[in-house]
Protein backbone atom coordinates (compact mmCIF):
# COMPACT_ATOMS: atom_id res chain seq x y z
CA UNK A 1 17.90 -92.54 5.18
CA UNK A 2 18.49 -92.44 9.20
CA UNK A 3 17.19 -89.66 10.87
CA UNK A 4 18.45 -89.44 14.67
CA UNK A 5 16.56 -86.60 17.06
CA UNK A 6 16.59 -86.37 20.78
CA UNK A 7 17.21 -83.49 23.37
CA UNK A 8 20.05 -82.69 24.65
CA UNK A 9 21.02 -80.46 27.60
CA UNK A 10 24.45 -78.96 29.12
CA UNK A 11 24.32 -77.24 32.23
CA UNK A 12 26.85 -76.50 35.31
CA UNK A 13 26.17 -78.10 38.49
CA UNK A 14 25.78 -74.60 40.65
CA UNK A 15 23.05 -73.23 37.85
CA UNK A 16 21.22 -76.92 37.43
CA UNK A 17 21.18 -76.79 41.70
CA UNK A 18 20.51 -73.47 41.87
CA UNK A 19 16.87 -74.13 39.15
CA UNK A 20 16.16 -77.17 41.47
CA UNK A 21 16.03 -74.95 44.62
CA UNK A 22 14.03 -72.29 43.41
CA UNK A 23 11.22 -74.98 42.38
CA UNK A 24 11.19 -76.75 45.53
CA UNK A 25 10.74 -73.69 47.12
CA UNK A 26 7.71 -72.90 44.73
CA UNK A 27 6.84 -76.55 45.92
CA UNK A 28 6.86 -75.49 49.37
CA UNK A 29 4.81 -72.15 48.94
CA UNK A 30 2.23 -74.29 47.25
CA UNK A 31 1.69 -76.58 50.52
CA UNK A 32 1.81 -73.38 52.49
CA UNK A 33 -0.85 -71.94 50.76
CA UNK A 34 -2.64 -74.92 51.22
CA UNK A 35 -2.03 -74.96 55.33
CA UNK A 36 -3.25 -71.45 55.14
CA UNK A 37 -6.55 -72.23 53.33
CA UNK A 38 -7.44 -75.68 56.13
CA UNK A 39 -9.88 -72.97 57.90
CA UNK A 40 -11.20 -71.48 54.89
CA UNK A 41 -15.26 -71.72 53.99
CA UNK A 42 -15.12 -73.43 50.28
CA UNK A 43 -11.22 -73.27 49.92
CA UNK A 44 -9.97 -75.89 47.93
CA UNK A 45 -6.28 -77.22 47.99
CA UNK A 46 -3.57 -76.64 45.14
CA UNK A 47 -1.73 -79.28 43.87
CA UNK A 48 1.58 -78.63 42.16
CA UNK A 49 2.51 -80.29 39.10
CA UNK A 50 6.21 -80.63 37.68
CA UNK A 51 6.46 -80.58 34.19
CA UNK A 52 9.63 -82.15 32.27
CA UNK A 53 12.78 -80.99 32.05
CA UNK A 54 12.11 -78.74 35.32
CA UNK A 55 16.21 -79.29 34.92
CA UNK A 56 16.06 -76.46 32.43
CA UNK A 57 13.14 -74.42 33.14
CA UNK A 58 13.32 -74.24 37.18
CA UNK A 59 10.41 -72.96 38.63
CA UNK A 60 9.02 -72.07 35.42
CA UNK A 61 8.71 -75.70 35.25
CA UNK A 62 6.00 -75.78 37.91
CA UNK A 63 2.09 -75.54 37.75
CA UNK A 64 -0.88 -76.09 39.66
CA UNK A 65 -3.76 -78.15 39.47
CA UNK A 66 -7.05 -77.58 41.73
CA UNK A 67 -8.58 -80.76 43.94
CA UNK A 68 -12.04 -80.69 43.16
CA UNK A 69 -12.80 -83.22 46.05
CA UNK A 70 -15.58 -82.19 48.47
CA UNK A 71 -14.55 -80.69 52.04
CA UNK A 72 -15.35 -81.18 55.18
CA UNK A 73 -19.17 -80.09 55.48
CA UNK A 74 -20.77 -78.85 58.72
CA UNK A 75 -23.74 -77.43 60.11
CA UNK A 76 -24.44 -73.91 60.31
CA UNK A 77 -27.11 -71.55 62.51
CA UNK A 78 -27.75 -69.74 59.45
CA UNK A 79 -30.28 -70.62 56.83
CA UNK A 80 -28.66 -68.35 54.21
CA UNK A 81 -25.41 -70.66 54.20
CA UNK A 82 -24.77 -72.97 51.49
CA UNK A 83 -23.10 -75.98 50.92
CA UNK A 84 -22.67 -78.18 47.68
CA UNK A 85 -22.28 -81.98 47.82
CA UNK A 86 -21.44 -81.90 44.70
CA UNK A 87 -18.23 -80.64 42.39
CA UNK A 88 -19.52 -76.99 41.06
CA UNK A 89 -19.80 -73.25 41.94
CA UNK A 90 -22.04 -70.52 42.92
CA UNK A 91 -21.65 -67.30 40.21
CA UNK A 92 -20.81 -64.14 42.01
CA UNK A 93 -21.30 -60.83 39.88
CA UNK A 94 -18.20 -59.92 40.98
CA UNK A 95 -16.27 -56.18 40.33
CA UNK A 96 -14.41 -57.49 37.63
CA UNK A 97 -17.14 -60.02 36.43
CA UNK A 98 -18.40 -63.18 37.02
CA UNK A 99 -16.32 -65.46 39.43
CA UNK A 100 -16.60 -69.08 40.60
CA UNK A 101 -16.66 -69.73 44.36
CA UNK A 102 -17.73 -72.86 47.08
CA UNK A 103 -18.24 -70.23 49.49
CA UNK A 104 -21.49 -70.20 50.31
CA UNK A 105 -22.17 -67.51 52.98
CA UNK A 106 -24.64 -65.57 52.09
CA UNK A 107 -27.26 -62.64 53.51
CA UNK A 108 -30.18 -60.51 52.40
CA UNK A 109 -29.48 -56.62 52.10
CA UNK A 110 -32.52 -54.17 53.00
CA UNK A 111 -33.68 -54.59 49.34
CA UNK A 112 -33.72 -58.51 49.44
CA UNK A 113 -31.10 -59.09 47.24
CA UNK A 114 -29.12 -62.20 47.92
CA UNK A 115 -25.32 -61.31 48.63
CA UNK A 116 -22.04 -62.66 49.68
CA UNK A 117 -20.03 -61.87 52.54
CA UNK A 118 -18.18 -59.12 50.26
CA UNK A 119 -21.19 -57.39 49.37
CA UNK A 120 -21.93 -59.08 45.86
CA UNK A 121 -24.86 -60.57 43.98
CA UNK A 122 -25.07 -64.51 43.92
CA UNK A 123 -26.47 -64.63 40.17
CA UNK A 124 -29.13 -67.33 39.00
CA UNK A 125 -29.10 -69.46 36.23
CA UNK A 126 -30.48 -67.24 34.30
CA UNK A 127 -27.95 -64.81 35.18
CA UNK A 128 -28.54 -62.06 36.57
CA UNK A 129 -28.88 -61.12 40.46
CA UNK A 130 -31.00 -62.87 42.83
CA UNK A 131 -33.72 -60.82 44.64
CA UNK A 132 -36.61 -61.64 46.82
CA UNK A 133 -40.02 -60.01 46.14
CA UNK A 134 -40.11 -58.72 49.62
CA UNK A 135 -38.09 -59.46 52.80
CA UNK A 136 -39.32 -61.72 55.17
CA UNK A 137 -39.47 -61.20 58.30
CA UNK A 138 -37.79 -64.30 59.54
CA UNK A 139 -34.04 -65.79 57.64
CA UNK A 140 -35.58 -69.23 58.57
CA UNK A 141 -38.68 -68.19 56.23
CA UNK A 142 -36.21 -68.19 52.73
CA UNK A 143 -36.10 -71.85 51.73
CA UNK A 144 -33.63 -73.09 49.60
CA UNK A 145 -33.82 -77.12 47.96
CA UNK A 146 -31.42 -79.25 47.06
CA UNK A 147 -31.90 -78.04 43.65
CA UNK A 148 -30.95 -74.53 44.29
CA UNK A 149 -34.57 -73.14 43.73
CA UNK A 150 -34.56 -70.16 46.65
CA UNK A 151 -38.39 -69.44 47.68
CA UNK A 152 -39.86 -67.23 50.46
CA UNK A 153 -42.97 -67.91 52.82
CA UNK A 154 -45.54 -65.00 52.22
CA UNK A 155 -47.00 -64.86 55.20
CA UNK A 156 -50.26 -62.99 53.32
CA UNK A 157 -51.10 -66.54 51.52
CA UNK A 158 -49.12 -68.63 53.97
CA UNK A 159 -47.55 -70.21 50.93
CA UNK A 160 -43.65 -70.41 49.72
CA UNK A 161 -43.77 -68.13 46.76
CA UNK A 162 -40.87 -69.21 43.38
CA UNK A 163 -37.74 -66.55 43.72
CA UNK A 164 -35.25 -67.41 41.44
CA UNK A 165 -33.19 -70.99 40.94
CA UNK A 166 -29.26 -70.34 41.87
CA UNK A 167 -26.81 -70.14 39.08
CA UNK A 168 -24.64 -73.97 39.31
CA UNK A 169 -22.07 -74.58 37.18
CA UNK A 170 -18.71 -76.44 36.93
CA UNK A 171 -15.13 -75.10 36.25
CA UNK A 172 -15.99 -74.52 32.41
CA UNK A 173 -18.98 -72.48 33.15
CA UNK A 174 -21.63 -74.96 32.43
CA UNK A 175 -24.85 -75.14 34.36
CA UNK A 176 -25.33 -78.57 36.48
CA UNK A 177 -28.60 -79.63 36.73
CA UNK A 178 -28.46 -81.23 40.25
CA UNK A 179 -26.13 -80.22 42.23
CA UNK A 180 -27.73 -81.15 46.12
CA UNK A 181 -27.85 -77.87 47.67
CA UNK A 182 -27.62 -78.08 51.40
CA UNK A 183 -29.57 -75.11 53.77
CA UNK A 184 -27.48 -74.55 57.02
CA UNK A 185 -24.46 -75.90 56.33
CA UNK A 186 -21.32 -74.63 55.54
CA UNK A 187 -18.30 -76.29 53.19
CA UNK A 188 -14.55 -76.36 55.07
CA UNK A 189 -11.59 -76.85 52.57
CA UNK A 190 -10.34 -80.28 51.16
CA UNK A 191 -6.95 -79.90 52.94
CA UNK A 192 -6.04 -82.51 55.35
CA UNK A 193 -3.10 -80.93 56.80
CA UNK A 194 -1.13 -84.56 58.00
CA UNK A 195 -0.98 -85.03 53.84
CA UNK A 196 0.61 -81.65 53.50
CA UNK A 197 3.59 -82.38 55.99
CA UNK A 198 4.17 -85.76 54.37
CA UNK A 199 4.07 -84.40 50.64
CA UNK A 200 6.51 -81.98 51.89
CA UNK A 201 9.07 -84.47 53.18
CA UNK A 202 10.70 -85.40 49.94
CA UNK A 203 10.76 -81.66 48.38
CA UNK A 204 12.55 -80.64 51.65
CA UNK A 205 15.07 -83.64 51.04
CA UNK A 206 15.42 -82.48 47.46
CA UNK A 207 16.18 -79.26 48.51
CA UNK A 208 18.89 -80.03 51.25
CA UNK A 209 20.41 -82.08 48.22
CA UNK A 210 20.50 -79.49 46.22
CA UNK A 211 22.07 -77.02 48.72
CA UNK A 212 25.11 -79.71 49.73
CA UNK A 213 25.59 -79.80 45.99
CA UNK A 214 25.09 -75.91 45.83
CA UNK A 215 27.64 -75.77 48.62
CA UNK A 216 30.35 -78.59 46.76
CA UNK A 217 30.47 -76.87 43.49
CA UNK A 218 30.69 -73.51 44.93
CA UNK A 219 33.65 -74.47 47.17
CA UNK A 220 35.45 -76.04 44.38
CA UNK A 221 35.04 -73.24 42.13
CA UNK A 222 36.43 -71.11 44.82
CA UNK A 223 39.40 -73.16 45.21
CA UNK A 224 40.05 -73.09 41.45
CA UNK A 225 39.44 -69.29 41.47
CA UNK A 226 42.18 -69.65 44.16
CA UNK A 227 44.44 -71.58 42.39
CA UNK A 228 44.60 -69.60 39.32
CA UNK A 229 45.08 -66.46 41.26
CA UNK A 230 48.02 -67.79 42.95
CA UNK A 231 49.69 -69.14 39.86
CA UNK A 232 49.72 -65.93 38.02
């Protein structure tokens, strides 16, 4: 018994250019976004992936994966920002739930609680909200370790009294044990924009391909349209 399989696909030149196009310029909005996001606190760069037989399914051919690679880290004048040197998130109670961010400006409200920029609650690892006992009366007075435990200096005992240990975790949610919190600084994105340009180079090349091709088959087509018009 022989059994044959394989795949086999039929397509005109002006639809198969036409698919080819419209994923480059998916491509291309990909390493835009990624230009876009250089100055970003905690923004880290998309990376589009091609699946097979993008021949057939275009741009629904196209995905993206996220670099997990640690940006550019700087100092900051304020105590309450966050960096990790490590691959993981901070949990933000967020409107619609819990989200994942590397953002890590943060700032006390009138009630102590520890917030982002947007107005929500950075979450512990026990999950749920972190909020100081009292507010100090210095930022410089909330303390934060490597290991994400947050304390504040009462200045009643003049010691650092135990807040609350922020909530770590890595893309699937899990909780990582050390991930080397850093007090005053601040995370920039992963992007390094000379990469960008020069991963766009052969999608633009592509793409001009695709148009003269685009361009042939359309002007034969016409012709032929032509041709047949005049013969009738």
């Amino acid at each position: 018994m022989l059994i044959k399989s394989g795949i086999r696909f039929t397509d005109n030149g002006i639809r198969t250019a036409i698919k080819a196009m419209q994923l480059q310029q998916a491509i291309v909005g990909v390493a835009n976004e990624n230009v876009l996001g250089f100055d970003k606190i905690g923004y880290q760069r998309k990376e589009a992936v091609v699946s097979s037989f993008t021949e057939y399914l275009g741009v629904n051919g196209l995905s993206q994966a996220t670099d997990t690679t640690i940006g550019r880290i700087s100092t900051s004048a304020n105590p309450l920002d966050l960096a990790l040197n490590t691959k993981g998130y901070f949990q933000i109670q967020g409107r619609d739930g819990i989200r994942l961010t590397r953002d890590g400006r943060f700032k006390l409200d009138k009630q102590g609680n520890l917030l982002n920029l947007e107005d929500q609650p950075l979450l512990s690892n026990a999950g749920v909200p972190i909020k100081l006992p009292f507010v100090p009366d210095k930022i410089s007075d909330v303390v934060v370790n490597t290991k994400g435990q947050v304390k504040v200096f009462n200045k009643h005992t003049k010691k650092l009294d135990n807040v609350a240990t922020i909530g770590i975790v890595d893309s699937n949610g899990v909780g990582i044990t050390n991930p080397e919190v850093a007090q005053g600084f601040l995370e920039y994105s992963n992007v390094a924009i000379q990469n960008e340009f020069m991963n766009l180079m052969p999608t633009l090349k592509a793409y001009d391909a695709n148009r003269q091709i685009f361009m042939i088959e359309n002007s034969v087509l016409q012709k032929t349209i032509s041709q047949l018009s005049s013969a009738q």
